[in-house]
C-alpha atoms as a PDB file:
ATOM      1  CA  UNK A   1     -31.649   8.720  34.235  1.00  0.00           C
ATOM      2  CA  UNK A   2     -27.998   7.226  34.466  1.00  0.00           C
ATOM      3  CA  UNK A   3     -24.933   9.977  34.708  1.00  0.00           C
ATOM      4  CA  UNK A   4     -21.686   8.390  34.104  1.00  0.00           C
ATOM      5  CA  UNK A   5     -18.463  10.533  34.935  1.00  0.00           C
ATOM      6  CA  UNK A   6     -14.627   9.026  34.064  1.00  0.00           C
ATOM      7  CA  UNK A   7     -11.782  10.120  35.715  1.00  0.00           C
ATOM      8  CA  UNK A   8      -7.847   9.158  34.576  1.00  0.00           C
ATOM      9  CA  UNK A   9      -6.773   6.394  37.119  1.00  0.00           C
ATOM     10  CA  UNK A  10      -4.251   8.845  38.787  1.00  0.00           C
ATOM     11  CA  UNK A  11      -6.941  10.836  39.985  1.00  0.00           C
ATOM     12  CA  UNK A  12      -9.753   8.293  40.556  1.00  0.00           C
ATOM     13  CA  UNK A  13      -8.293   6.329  43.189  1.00  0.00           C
ATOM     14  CA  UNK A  14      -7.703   6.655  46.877  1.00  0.00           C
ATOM     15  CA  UNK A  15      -3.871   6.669  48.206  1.00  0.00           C
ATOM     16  CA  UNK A  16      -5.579   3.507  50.055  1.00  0.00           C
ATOM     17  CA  UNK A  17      -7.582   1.887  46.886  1.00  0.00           C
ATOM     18  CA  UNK A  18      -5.586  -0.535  44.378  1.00  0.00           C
ATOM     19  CA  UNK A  19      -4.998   1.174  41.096  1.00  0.00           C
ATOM     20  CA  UNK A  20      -6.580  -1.857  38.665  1.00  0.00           C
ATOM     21  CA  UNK A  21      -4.134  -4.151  36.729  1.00  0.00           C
ATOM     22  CA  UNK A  22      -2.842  -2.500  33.366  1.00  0.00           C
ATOM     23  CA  UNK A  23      -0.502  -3.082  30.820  1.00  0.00           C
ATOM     24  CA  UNK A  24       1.772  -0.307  31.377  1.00  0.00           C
ATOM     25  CA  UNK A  25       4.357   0.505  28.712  1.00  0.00           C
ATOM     26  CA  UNK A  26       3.431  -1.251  25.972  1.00  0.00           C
ATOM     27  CA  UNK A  27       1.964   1.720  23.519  1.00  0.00           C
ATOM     28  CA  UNK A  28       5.573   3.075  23.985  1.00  0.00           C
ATOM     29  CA  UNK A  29       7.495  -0.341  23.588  1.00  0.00           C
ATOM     30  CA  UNK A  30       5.905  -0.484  20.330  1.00  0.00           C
ATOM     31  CA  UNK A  31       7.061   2.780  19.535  1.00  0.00           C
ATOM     32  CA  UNK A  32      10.496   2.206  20.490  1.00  0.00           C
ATOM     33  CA  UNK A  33      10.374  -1.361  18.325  1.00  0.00           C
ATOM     34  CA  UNK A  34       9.378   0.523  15.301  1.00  0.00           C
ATOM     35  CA  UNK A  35      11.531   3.674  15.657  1.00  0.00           C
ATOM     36  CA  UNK A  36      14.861   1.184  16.232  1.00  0.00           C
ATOM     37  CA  UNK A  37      13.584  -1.239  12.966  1.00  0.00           C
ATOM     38  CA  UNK A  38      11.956   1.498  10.887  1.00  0.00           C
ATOM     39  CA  UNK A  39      14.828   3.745  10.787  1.00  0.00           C
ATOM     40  CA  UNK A  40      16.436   3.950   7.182  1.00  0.00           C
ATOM     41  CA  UNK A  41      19.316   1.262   7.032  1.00  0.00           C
ATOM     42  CA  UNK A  42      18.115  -0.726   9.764  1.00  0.00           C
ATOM     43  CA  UNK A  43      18.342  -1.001  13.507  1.00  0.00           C
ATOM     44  CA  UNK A  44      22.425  -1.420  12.715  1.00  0.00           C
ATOM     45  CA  UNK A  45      22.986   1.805  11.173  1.00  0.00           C
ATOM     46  CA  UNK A  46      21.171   3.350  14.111  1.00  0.00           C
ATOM     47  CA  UNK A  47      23.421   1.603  16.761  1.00  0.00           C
ATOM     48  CA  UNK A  48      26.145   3.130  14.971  1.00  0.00           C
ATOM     49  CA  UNK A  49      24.817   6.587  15.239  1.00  0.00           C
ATOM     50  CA  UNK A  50      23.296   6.214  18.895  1.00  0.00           C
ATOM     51  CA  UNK A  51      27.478   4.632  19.429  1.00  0.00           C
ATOM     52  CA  UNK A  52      25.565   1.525  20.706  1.00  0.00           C
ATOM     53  CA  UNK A  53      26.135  -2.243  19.841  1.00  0.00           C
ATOM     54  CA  UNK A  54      23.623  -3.176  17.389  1.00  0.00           C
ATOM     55  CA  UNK A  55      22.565  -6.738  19.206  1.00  0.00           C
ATOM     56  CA  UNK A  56      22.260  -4.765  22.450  1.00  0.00           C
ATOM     57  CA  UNK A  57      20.030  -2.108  20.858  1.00  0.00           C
ATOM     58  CA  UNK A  58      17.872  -5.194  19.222  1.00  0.00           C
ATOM     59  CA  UNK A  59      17.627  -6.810  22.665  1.00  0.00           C
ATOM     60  CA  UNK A  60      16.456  -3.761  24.296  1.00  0.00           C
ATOM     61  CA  UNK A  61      13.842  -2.930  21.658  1.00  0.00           C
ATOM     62  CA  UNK A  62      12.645  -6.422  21.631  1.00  0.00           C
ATOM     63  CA  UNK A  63       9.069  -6.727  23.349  1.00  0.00           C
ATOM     64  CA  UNK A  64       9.964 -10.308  24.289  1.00  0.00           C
ATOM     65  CA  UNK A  65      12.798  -9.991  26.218  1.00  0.00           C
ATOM     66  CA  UNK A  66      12.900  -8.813  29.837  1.00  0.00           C
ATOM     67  CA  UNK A  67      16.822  -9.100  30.297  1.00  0.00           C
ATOM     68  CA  UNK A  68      17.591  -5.859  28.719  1.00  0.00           C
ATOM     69  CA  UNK A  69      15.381  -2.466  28.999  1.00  0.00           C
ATOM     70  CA  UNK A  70      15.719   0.710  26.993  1.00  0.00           C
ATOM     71  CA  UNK A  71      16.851   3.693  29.324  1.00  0.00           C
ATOM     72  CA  UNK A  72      15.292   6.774  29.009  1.00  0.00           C
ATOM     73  CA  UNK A  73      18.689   8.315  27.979  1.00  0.00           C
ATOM     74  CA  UNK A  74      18.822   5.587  25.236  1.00  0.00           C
ATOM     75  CA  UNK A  75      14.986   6.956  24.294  1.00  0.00           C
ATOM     76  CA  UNK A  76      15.712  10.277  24.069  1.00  0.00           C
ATOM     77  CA  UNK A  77      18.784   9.386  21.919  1.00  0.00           C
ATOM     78  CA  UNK A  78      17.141   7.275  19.633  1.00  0.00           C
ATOM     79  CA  UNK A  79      14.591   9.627  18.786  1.00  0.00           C
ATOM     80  CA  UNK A  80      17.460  12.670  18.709  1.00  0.00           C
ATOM     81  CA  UNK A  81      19.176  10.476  16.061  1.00  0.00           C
ATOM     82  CA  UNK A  82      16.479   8.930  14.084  1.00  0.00           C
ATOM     83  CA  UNK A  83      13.971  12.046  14.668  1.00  0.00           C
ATOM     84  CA  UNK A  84      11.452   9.801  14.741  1.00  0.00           C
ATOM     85  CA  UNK A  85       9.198  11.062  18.050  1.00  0.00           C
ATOM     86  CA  UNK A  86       6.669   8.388  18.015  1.00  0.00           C
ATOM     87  CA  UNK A  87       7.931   7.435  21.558  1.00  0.00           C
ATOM     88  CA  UNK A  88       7.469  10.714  23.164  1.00  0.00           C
ATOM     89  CA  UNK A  89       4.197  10.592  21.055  1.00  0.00           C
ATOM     90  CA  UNK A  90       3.067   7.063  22.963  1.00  0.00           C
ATOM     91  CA  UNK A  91       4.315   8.003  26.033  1.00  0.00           C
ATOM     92  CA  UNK A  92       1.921  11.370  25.810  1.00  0.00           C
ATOM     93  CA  UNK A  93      -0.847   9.032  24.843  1.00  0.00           C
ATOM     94  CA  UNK A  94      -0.429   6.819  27.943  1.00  0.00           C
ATOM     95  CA  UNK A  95      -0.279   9.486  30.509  1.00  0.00           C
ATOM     96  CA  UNK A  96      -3.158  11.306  28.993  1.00  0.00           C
ATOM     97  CA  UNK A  97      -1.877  14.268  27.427  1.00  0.00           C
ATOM     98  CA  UNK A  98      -2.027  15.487  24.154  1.00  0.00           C
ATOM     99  CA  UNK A  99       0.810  17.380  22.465  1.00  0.00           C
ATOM    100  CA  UNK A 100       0.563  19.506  20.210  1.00  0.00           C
END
């Protein structure tokens, strides 16, 4: 008889073992990539109500760029404005914790 047991990576490692290689973020880059385009008049019309430059907001949403990088302040805002909270949603999912 085989008994198999999981346990989250934060609590199934050492402080001396190597946490295994993961794509971290990316659930909740998605998110953030549909939120900015999704919202109703286009990622523009959200700039303007987050009081950000629309390119810049574009660049930061865009999974393919590594030059500019969503804060969490710029998070929080988008969702705030666009009360869209798939973001918080994704980020949940990644740590492992369900909201309700």
């Amino acid at each position: 008889m085989r008994t198999n047991i999981s346990l989250d990576e934060a609590h199934g490692y050492g402080a001396d073992e190597p946490i295994p290689d993961k794509l971290r973020g990316h659930d909740a880059a998605v998110a953030a990539y549909d939120t900015a385009h999704g919202y109703e008049g286009g990622i523009a019309a959200l700039a303007k109500r987050m009081g950000h430059n629309p390119n810049t907001l574009t660049h930061k949403v865009n999974l393919q760029n590594a030059t500019h990088h969503l804060t969490l302040r710029d998070a929080i805002d988008m969702q705030w404005q666009s009360r869209d909270f798939s973001i918080l949603h994704a980020m949940a999912g990644e740590l492992g914790v369900e909201l309700q």
